[in-house]
N, C-alpha and C. Protein backbone atom coordinates (compact mmCIF):
# COMPACT_ATOMS: atom_id res chain seq x y z
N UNK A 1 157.36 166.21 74.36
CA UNK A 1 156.71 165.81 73.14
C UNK A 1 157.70 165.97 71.99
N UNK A 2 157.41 164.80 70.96
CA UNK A 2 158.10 165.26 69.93
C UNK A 2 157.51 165.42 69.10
N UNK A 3 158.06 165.81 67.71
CA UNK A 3 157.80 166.01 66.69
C UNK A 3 158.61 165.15 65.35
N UNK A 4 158.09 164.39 64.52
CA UNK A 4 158.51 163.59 63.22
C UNK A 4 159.59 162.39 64.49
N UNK A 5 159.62 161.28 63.47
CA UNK A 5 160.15 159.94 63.69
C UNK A 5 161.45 160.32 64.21
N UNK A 6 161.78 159.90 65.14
CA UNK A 6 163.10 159.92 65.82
C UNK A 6 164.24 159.83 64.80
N UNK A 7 164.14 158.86 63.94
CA UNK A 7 165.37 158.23 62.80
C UNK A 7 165.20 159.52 61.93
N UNK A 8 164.04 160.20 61.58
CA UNK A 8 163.92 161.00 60.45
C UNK A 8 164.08 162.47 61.11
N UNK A 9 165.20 163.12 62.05
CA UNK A 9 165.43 164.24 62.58
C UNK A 9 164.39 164.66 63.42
N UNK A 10 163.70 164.06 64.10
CA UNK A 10 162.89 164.68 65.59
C UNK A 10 163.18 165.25 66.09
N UNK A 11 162.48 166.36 66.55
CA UNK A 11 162.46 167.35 67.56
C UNK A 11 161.94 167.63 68.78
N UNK A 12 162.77 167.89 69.63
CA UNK A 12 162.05 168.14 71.46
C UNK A 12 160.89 169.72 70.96
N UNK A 13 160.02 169.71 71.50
CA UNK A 13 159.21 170.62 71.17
C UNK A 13 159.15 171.12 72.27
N UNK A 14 158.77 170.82 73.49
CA UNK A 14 158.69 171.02 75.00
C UNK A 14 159.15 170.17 76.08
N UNK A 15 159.32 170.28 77.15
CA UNK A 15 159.66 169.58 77.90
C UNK A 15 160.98 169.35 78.83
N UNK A 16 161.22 168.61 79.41
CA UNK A 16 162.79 168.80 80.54
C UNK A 16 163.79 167.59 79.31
N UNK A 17 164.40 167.79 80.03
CA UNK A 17 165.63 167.26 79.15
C UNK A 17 165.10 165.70 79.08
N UNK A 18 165.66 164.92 77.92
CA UNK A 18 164.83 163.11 77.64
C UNK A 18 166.30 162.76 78.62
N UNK A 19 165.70 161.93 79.42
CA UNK A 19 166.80 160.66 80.52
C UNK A 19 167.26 159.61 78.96
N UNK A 20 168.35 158.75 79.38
CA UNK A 20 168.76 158.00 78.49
C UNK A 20 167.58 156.75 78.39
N UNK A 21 167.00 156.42 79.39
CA UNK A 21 165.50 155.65 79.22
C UNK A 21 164.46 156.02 78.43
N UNK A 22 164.40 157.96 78.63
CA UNK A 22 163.31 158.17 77.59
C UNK A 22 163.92 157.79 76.42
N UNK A 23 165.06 158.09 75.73
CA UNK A 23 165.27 157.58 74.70
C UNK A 23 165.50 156.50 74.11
N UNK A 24 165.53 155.49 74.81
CA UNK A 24 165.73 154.10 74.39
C UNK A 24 163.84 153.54 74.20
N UNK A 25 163.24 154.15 75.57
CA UNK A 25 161.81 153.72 75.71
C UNK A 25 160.96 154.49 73.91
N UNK A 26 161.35 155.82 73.98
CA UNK A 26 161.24 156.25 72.34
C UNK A 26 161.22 155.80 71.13
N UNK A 27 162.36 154.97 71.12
CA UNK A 27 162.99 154.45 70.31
C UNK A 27 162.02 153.38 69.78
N UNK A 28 161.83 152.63 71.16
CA UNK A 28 161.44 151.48 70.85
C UNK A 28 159.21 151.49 70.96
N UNK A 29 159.05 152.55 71.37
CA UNK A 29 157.75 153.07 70.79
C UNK A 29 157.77 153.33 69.02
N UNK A 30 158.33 154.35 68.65
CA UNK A 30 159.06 154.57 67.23
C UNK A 30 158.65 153.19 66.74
N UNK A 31 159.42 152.38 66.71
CA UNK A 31 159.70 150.70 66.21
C UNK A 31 158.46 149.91 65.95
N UNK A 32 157.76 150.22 67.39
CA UNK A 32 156.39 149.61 66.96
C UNK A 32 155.32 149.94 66.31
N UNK A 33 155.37 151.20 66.28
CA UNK A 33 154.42 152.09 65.78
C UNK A 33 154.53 152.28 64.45
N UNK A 34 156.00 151.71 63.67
CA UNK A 34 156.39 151.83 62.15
C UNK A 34 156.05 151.05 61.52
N UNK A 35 155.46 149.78 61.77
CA UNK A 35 155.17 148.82 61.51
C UNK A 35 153.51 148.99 60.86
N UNK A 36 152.92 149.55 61.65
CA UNK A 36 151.56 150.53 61.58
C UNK A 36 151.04 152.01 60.83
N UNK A 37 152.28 152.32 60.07
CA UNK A 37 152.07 153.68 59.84
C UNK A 37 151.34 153.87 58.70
N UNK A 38 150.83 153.08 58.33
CA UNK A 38 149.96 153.12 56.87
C UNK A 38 148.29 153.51 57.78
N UNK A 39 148.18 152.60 59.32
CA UNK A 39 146.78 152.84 59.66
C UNK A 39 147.27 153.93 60.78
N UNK A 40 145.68 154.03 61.51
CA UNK A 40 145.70 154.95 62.73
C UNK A 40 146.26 153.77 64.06
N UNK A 41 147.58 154.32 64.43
CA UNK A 41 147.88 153.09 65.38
C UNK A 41 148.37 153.83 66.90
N UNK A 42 148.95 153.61 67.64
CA UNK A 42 149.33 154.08 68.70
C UNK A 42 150.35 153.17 69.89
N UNK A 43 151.36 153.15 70.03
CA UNK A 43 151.95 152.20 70.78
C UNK A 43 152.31 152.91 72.70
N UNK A 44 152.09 151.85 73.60
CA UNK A 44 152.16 153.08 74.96
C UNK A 44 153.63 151.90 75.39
N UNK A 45 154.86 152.34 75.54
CA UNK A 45 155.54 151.82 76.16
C UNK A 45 156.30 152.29 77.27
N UNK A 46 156.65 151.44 77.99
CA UNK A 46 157.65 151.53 79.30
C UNK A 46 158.77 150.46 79.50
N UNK A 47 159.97 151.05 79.75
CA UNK A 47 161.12 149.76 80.03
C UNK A 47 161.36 149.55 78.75
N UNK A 48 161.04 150.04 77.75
CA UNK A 48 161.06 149.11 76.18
C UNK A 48 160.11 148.47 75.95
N UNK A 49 159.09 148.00 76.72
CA UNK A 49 158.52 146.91 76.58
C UNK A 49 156.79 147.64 76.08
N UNK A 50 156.14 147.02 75.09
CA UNK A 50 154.82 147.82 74.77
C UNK A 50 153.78 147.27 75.84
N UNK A 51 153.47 148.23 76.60
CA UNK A 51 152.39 148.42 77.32
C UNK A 51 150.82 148.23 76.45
N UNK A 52 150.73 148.40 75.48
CA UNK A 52 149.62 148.28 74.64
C UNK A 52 149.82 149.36 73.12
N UNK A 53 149.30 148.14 72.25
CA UNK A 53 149.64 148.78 70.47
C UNK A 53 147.70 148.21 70.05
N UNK A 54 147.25 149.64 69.59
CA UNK A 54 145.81 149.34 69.00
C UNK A 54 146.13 149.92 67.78
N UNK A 55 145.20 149.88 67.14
CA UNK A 55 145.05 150.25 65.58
C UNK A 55 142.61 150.77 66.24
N UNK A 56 142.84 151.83 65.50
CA UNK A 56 141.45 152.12 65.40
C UNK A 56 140.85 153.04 64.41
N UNK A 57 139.75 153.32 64.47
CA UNK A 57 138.99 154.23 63.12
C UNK A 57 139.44 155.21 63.39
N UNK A 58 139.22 155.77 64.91
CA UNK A 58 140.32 157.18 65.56
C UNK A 58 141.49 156.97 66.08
N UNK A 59 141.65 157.78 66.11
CA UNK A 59 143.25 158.11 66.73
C UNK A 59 142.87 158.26 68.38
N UNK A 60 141.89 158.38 68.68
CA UNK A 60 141.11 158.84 70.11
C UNK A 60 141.29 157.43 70.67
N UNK A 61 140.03 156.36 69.89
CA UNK A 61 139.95 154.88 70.04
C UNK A 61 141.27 154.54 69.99
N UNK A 62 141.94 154.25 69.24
CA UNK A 62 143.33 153.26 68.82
C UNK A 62 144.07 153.90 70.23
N UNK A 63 143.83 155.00 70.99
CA UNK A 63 144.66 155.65 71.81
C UNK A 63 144.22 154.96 73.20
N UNK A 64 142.86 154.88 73.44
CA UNK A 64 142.23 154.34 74.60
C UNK A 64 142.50 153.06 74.44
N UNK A 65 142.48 151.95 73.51
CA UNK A 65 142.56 150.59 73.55
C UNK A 65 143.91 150.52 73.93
N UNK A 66 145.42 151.12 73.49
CA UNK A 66 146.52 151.23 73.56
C UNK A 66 147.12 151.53 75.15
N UNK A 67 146.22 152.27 76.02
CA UNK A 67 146.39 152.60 77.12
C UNK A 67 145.74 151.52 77.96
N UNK A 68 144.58 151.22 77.41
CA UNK A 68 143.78 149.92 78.31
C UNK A 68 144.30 148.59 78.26
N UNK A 69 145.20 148.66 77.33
CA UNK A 69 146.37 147.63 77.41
C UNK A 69 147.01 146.73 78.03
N UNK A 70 147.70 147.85 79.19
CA UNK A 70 147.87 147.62 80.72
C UNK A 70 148.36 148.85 81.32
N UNK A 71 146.92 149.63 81.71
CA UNK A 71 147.05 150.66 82.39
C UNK A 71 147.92 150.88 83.26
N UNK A 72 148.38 149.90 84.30
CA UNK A 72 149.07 150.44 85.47
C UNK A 72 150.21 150.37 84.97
N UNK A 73 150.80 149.93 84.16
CA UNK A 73 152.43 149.75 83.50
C UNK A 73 152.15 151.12 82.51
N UNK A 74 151.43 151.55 82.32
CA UNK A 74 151.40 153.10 80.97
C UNK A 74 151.50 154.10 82.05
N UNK A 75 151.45 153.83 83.10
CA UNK A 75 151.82 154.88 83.81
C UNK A 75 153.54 155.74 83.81
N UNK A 76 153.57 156.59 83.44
CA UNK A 76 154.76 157.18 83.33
C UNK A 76 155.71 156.82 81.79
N UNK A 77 154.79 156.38 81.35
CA UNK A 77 155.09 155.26 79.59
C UNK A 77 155.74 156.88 78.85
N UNK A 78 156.21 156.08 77.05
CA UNK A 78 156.29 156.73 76.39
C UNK A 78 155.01 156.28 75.30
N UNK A 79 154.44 157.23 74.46
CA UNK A 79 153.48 157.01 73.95
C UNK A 79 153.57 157.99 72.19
N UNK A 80 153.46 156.59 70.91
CA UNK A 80 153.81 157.28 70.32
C UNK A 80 152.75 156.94 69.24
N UNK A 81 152.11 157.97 68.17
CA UNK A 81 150.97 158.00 67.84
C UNK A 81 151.24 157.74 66.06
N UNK A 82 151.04 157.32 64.70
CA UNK A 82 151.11 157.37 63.57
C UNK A 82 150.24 158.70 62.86
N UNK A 83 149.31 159.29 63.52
CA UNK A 83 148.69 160.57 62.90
C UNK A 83 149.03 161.96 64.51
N UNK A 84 148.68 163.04 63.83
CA UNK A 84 148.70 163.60 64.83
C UNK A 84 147.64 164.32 66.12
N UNK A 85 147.97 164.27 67.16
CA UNK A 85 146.89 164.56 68.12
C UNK A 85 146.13 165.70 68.03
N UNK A 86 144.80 165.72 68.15
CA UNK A 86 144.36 166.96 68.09
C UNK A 86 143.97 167.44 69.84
N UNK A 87 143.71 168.36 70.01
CA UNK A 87 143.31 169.25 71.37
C UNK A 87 142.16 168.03 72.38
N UNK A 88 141.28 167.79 71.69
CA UNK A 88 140.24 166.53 72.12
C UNK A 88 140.93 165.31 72.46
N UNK A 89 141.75 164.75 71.53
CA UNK A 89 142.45 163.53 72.05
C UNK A 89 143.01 163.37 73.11
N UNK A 90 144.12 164.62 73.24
CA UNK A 90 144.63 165.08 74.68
C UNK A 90 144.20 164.72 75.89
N UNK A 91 142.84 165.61 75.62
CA UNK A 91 142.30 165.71 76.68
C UNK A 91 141.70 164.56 77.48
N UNK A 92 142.08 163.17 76.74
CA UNK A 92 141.55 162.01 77.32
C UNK A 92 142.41 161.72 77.86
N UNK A 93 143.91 162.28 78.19
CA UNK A 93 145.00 161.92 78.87
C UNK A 93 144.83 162.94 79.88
N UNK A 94 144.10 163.24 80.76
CA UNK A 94 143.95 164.19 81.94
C UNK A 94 143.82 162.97 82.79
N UNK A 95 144.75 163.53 83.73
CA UNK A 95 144.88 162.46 85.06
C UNK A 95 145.83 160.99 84.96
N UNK A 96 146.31 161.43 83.25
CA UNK A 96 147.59 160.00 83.15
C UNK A 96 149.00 160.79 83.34
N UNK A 97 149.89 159.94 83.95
CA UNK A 97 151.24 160.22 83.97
C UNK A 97 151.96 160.01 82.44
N UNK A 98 152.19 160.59 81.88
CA UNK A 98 153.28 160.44 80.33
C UNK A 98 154.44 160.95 80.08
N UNK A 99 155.36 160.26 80.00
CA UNK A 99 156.62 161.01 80.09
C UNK A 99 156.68 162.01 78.43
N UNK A 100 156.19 161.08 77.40
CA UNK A 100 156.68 161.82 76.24
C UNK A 100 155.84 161.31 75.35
N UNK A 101 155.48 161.84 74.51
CA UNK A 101 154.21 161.84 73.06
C UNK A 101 155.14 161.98 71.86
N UNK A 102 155.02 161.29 70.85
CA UNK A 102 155.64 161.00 70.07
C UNK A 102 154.41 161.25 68.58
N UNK A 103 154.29 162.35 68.25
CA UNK A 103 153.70 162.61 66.62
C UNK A 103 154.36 162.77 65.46
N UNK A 104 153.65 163.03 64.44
CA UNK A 104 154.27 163.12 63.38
C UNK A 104 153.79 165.18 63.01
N UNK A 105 153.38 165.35 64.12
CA UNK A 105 153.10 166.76 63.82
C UNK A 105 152.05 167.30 65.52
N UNK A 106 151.46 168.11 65.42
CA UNK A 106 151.37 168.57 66.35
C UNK A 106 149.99 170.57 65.89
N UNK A 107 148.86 170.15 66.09
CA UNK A 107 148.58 171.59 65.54
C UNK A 107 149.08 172.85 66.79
N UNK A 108 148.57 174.16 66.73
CA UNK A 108 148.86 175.45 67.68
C UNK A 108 147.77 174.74 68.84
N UNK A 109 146.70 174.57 68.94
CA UNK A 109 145.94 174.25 70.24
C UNK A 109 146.35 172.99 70.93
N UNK A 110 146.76 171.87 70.31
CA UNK A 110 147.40 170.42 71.36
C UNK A 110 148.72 171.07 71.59
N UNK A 111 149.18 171.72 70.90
CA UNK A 111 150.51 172.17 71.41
C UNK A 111 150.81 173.09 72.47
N UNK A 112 150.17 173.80 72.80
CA UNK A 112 149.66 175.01 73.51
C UNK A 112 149.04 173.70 74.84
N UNK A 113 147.97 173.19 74.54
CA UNK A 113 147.59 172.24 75.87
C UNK A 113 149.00 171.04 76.45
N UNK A 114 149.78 171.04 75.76
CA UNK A 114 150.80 170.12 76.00
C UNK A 114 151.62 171.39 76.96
N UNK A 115 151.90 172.14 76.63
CA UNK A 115 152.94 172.90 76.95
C UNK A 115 152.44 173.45 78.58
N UNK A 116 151.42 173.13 78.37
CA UNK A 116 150.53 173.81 80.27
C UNK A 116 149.94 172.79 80.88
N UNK A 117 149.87 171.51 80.20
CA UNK A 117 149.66 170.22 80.93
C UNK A 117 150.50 170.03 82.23
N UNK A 118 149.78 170.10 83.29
CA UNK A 118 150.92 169.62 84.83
C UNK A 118 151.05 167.89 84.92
C-alpha cells in the first residue's frame, strides 16, 4: 500500500518490495485516477491497462463498480483510490487478489487491517 501520489513523494507503508510492473502498473493507476481527483473515483489496473475507473457517492460504490469492471483481469491489479479507505471499504476486498492500494492517506484501523490481510 501506498501512501500520497506517486509524483508527489509516496510512500511504501507495508508490503514486499514493488516488481518493476508494480510500478509502471502504479503509475499508470496514479494517471487515471488524476484526472478524477476533484470526485470520489477509483481506478483497478493491470498490465497498465484500466481494468475498471468508477466515480461514485462512496468510495465503497465507485470501488465495487471499478472492480466489476472486469473482475477476472482485477485479479492481482493495482488499485488506486482519490479519498482514503476506511476499515469497511477494505473489507469488501476479502477474497480479492491486490497487489497494491494506492491512497492519499490511510487511518490506524485500514492500516492495521492492511498490514494482516493474507
Amino acid at each position: 500500500m501506498l501512501q500520497n501520489p506517486l509524483s508527489l513523494n509516496a510512500k511504501q507503508l507495508h508490503g514486499k518490495a514493488l516488481s518493476y510492473n508494480n510500478y509502471v502498473d502504479a503509475e499508470s493507476a496514479l494517471n487515471v485516477v488524476l484526472g478524477y481527483k476533484e470526485n470520489i473515483a477509483v481506478a483497478v489496473v493491470k498490465h497498465s491497462n484500466p481494468c475498471g475507473l468508477a466515480t461514485g457517492s462512496t468510495l465503497r460504490e465507485a470501488l465495487l463498480r471499478a472492480w466489476d469492471g472486469d473482475p477476472v483481469s482485477s485479479f492481482g491489479s493495482i488499485i488506486c483510490m482519490t479519498r482514503n479507505p476506511i476499515l469497511k471499504l477494505l473489507n469488501s476486498l476479502k477474497g480479492k487478489f491486490v497487489e497494491l492500494i494506492i491512497a492519499p492517506g490511510y487511518d490506524e484501523e485500514a492500516l492495521l487491517f492492511l498490514k494482516n490481510k493474507e
